[in-house]
N, C-alpha and C. Protein backbone atom coordinates (compact mmCIF):
# COMPACT_ATOMS: atom_id res chain seq x y z
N UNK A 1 238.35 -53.56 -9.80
CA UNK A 1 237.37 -53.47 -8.76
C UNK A 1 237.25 -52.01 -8.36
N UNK A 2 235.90 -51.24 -8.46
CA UNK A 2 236.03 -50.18 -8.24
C UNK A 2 234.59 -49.87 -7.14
N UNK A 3 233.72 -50.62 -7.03
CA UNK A 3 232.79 -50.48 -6.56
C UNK A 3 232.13 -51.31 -5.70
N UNK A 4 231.09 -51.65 -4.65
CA UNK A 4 231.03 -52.75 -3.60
C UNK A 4 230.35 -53.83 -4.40
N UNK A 5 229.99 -53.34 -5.42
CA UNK A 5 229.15 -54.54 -6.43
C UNK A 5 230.05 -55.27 -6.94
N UNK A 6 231.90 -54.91 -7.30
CA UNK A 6 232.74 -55.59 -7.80
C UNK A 6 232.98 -56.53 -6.78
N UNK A 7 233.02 -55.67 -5.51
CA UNK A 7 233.75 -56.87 -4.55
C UNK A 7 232.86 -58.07 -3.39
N UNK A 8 231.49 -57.96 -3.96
CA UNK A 8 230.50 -58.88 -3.55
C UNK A 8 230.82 -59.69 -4.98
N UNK A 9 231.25 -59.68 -6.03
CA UNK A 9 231.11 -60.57 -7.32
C UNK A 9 232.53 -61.02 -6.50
N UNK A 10 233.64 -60.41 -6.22
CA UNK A 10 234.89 -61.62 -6.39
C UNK A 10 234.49 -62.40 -5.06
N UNK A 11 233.77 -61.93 -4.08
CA UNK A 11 234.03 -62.84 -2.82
C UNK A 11 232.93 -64.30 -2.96
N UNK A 12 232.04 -63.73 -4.03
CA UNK A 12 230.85 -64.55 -4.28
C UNK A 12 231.70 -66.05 -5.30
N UNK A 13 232.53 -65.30 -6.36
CA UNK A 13 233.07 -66.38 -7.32
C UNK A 13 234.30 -67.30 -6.21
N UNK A 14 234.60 -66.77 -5.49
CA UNK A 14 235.87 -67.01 -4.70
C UNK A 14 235.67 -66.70 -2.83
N UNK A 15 235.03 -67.76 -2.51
CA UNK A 15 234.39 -67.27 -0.89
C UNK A 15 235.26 -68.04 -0.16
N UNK A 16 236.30 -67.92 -0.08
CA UNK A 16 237.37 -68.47 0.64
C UNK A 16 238.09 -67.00 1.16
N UNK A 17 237.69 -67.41 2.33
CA UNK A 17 237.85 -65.83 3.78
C UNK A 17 239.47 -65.32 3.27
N UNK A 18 240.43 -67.03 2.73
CA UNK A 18 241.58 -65.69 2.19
C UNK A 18 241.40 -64.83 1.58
N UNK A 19 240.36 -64.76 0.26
CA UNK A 19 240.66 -63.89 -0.03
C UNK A 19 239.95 -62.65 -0.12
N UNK A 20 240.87 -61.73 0.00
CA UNK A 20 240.79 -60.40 0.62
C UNK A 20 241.16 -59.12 0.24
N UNK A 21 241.27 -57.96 0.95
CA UNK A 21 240.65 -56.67 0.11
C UNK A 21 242.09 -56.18 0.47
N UNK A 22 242.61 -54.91 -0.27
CA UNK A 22 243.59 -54.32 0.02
C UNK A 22 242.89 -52.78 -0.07
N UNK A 23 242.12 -52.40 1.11
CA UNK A 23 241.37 -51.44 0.50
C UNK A 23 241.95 -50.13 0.59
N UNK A 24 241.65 -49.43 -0.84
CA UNK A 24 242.73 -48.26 -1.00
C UNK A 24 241.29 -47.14 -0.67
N UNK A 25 241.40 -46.67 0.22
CA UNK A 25 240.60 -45.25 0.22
C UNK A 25 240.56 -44.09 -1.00
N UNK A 26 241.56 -44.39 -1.74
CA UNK A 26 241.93 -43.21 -2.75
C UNK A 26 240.90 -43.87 -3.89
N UNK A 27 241.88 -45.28 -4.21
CA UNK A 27 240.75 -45.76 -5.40
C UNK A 27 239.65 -45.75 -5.38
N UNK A 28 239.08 -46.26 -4.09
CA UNK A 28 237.13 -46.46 -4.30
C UNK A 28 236.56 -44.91 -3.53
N UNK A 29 237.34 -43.95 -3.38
CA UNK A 29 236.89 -42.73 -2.81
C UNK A 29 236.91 -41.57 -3.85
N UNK A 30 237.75 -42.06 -5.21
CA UNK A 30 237.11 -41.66 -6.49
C UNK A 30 236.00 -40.77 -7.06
N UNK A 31 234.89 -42.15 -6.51
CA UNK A 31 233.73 -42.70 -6.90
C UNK A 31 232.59 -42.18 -6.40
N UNK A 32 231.82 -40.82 -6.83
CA UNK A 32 231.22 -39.96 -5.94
C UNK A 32 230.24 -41.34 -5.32
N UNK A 33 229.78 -42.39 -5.89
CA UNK A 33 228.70 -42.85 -5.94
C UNK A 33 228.84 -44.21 -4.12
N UNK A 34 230.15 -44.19 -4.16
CA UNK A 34 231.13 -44.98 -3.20
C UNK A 34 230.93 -44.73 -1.97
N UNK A 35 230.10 -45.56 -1.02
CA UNK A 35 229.79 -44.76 0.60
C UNK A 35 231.12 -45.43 1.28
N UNK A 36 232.26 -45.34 1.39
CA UNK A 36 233.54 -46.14 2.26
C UNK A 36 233.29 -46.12 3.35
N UNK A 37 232.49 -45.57 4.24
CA UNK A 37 232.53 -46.58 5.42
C UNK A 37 231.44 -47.30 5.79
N UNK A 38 230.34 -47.37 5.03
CA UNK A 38 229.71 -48.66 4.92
C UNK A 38 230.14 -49.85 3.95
N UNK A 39 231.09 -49.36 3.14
CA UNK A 39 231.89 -50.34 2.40
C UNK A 39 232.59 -51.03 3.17
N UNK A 40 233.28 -50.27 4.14
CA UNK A 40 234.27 -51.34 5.47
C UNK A 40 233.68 -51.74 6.15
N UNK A 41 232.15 -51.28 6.37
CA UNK A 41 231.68 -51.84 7.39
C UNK A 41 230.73 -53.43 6.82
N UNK A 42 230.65 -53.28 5.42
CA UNK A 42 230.29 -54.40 5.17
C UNK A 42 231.27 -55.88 4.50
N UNK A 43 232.09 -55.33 4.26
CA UNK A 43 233.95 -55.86 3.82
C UNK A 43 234.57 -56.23 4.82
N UNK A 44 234.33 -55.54 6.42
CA UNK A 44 235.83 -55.60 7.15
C UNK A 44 236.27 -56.86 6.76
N UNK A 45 235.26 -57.60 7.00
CA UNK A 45 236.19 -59.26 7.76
C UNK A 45 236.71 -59.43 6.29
N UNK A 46 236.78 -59.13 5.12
CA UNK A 46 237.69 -59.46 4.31
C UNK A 46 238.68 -58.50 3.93
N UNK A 47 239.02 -57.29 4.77
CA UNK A 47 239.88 -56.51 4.39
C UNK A 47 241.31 -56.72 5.45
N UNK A 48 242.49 -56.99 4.46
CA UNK A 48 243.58 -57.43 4.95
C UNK A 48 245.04 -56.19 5.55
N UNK A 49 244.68 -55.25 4.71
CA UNK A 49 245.52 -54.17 4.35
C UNK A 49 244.62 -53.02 4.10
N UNK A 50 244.72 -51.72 4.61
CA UNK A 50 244.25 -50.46 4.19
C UNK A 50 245.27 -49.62 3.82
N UNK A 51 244.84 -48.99 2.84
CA UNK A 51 245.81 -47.67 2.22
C UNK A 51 245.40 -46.64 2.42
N UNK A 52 245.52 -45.85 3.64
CA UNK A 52 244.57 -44.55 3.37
C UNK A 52 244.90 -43.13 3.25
N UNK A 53 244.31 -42.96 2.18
CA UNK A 53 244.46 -41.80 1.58
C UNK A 53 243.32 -41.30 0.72
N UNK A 54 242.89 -39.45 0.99
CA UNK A 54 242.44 -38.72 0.44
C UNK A 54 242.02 -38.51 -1.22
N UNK A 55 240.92 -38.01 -1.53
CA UNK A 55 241.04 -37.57 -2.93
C UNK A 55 239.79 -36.15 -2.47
N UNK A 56 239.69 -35.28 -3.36
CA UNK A 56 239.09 -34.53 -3.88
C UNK A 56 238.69 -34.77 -5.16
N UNK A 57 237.33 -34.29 -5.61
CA UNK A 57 237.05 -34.33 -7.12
C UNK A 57 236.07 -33.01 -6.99
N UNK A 58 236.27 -32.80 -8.40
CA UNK A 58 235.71 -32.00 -9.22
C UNK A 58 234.15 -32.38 -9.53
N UNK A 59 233.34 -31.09 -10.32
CA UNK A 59 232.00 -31.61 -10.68
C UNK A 59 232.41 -31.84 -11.87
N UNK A 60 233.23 -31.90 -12.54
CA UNK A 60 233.66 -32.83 -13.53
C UNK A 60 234.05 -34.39 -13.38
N UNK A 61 234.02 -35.01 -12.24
CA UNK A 61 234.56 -36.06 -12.16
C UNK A 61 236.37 -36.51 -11.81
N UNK A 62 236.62 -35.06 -12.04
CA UNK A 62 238.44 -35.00 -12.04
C UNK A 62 238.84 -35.68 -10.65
N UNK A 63 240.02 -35.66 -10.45
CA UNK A 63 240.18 -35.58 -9.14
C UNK A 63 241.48 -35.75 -8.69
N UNK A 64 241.98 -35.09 -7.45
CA UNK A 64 243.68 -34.78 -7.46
C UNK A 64 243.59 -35.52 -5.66
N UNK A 65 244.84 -35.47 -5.21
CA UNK A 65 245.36 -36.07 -3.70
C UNK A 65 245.11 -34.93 -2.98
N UNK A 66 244.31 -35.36 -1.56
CA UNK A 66 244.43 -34.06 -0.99
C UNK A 66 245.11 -34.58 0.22
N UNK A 67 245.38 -33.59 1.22
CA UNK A 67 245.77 -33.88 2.84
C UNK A 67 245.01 -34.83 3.43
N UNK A 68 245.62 -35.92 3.92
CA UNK A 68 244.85 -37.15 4.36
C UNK A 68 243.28 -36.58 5.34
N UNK A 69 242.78 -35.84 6.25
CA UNK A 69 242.18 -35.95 6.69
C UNK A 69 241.19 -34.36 6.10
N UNK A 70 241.48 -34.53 4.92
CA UNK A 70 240.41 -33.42 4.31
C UNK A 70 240.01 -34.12 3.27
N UNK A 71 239.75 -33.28 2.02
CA UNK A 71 239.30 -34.13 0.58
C UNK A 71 237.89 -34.98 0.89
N UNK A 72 237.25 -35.70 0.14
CA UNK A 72 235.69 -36.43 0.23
C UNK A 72 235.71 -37.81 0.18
N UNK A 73 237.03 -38.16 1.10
CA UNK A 73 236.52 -39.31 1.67
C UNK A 73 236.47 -39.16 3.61
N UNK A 74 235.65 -39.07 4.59
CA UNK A 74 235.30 -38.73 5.64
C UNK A 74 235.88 -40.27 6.41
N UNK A 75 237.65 -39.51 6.60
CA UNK A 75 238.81 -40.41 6.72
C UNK A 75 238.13 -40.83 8.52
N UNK A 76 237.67 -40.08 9.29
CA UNK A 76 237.36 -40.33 10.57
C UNK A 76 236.14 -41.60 10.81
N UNK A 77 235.43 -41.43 9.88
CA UNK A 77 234.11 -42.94 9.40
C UNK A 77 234.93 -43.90 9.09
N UNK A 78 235.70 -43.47 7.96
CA UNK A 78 236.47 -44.77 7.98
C UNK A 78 237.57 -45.41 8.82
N UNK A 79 237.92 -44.85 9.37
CA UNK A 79 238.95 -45.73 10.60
C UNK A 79 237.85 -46.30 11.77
N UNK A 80 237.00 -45.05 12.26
CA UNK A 80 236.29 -45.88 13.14
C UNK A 80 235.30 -46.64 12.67
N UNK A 81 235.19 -47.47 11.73
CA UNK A 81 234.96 -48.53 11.27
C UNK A 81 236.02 -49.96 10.95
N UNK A 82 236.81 -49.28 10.80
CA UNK A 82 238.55 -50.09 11.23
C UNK A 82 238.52 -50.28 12.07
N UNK A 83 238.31 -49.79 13.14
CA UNK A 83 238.83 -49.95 14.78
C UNK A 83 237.40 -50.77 14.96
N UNK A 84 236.74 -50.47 14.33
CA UNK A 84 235.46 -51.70 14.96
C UNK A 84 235.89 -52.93 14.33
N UNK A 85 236.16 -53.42 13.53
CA UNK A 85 236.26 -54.67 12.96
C UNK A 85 237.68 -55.01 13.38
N UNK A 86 239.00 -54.36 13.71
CA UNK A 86 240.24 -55.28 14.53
C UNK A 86 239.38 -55.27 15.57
N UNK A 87 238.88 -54.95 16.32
CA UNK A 87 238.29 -55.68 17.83
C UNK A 87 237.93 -56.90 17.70
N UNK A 88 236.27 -56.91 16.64
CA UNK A 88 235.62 -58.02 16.14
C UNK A 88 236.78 -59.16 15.89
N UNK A 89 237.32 -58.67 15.07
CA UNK A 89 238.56 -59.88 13.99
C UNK A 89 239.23 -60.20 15.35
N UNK A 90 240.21 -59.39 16.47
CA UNK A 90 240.93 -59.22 17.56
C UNK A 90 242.28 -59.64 16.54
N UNK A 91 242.28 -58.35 15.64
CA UNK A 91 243.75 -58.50 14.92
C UNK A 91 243.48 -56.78 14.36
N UNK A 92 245.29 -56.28 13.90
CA UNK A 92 245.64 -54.89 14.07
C UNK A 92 245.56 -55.21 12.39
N UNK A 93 244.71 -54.53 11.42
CA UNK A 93 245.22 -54.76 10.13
C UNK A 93 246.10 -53.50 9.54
N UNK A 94 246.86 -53.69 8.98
CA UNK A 94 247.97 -52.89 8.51
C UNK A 94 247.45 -51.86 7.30
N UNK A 95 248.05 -50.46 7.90
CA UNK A 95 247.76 -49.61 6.92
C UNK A 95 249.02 -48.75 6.80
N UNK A 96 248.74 -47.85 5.83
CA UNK A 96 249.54 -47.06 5.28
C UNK A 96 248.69 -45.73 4.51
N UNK A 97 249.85 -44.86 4.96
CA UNK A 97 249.32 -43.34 4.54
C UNK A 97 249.84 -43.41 3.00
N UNK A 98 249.78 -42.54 2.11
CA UNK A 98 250.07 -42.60 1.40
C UNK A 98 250.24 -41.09 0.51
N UNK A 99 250.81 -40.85 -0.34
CA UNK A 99 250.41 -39.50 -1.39
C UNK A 99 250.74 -38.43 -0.75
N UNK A 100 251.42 -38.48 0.06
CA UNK A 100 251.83 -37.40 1.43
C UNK A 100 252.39 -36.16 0.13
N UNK A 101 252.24 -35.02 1.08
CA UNK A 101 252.67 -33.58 0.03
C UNK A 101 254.00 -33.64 0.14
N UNK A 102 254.83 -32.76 -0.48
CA UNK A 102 256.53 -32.57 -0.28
C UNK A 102 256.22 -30.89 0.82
N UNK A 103 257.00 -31.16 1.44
CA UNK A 103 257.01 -30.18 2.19
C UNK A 103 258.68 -30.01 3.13
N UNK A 104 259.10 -29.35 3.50
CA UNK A 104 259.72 -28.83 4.61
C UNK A 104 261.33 -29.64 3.61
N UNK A 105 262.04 -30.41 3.99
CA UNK A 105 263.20 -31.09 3.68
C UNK A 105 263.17 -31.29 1.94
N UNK A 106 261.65 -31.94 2.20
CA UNK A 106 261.78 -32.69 1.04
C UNK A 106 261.59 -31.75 -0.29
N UNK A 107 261.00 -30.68 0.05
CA UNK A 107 261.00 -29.51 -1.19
C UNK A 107 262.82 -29.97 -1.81
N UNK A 108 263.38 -30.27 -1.24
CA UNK A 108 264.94 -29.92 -2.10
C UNK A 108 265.61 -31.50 -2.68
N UNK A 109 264.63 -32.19 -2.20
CA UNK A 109 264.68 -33.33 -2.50
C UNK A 109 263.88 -33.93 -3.40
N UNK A 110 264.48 -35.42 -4.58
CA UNK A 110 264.21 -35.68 -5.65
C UNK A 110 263.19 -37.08 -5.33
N UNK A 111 262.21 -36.86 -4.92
CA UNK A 111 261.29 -37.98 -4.84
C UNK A 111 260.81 -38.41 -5.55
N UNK A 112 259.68 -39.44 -5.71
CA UNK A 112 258.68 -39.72 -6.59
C UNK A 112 257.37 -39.15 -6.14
N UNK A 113 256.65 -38.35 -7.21
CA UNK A 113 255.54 -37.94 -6.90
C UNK A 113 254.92 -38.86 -5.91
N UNK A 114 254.63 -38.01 -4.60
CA UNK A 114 253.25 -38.67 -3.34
C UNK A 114 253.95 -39.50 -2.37
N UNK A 115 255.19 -39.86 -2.53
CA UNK A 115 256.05 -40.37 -1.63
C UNK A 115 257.15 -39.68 -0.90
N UNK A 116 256.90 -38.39 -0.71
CA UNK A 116 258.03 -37.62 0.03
C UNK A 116 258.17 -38.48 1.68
N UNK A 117 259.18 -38.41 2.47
CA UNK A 117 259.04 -38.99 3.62
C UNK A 117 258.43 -38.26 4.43
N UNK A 118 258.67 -36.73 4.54
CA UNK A 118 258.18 -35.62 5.77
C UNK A 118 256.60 -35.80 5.45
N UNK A 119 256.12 -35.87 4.36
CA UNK A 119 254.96 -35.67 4.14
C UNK A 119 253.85 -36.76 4.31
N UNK A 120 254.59 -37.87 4.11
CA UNK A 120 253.95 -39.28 4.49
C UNK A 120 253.95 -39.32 6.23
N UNK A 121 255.10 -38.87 6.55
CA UNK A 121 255.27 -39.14 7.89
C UNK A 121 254.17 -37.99 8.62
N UNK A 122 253.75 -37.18 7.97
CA UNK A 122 252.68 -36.19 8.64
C UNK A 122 251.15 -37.04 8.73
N UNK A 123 250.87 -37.31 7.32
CA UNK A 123 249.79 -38.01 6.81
C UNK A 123 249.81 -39.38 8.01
N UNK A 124 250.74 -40.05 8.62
CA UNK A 124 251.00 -41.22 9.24
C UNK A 124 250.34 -40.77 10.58
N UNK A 125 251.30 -39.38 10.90
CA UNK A 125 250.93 -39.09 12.41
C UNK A 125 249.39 -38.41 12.52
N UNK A 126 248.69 -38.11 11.62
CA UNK A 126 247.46 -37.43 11.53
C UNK A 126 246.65 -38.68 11.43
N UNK A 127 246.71 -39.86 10.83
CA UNK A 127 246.16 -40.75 10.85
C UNK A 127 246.01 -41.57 12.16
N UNK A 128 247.54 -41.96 12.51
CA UNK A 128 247.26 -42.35 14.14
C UNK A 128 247.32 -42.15 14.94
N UNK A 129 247.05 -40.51 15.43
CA UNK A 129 246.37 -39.51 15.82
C UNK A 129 244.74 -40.11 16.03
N UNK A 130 244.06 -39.93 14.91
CA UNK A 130 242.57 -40.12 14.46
C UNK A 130 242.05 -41.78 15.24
N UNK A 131 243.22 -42.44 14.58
CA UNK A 131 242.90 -43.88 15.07
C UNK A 131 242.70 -43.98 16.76
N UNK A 132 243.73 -43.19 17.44
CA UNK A 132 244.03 -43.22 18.81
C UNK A 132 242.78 -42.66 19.57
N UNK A 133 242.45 -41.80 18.94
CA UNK A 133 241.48 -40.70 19.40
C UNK A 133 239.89 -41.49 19.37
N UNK A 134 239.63 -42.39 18.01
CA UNK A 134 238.58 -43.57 18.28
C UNK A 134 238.78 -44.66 19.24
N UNK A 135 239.97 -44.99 19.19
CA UNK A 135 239.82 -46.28 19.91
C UNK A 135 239.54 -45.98 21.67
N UNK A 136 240.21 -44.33 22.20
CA UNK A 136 239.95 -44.03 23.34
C UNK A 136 238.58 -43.29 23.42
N UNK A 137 237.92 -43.31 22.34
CA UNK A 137 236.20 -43.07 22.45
C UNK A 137 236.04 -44.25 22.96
N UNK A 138 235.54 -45.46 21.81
CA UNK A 138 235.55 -46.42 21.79
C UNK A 138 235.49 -47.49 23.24
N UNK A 139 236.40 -47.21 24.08
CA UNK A 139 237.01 -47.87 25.46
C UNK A 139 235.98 -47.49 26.51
């Protein structure tokens, strides 16, 4: 599933409200062609889980992890489109930062690429930061 045309085909073959999206900002933010926050805004009620995280691409199509609230997916549309649909739903759906840089500790430490802790834990606090900052628009 890479595109909103994939995920109108599974909800169409399978329209049972379980099932639901695990939507990764990285994967469908890829996709120059991919608007994500009219994607959530037309998905929420089937999105269960968010992953959010950054990409950058190239005019080649390339594309590498950037700092959660930079890179070309416009991470601030997409939460406050999150924060509109837990109201609607009146449920908190669970996310996660992800791809965080190595930085500070973890430079000396043997991680797995995009999972350092300092760096996730930045990406975490910049995120619900952002979230906090809509929902007290929002109010």
């Amino acid at each position: 599933m890479s595109c909103a045309d994939d995920i109108r085909e599974m909800i169409q073959a399978v329209p049972a409200r379980e099932n639901g999206l695990c939507f990764c900002t990285g994967s469908y933010g890829v996709r120059a062609d991919n608007h994500l926050p009219e994607m959530v805004k037309e998905f929420g009620e089937r999105i269960h889980f968010i992953h959010l995280r950054s990409t950058t691409r190239n005019e080649f199509g390339d594309f590498f992890e950037d700092n959660h609230l930079e890179g070309d997916v416009d991470m601030y549309e997409v939460i406050t489109e999150i924060v509109k649909w837990m109201r609607i739903r009146n449920v908190s759906i669970p996310m996660r930062p992800d791809h965080g840089h190595q930085m500070l500790d973890d430079l000396k430490k043997t991680t797995y690429p995009g999972y350092s802790a300092i760096g996730r834990l930045r990406g975490l606090a910049e995120l619900r930061g952002t979230e906090y900052a809509i929902q007290r628009f929002l109010d």
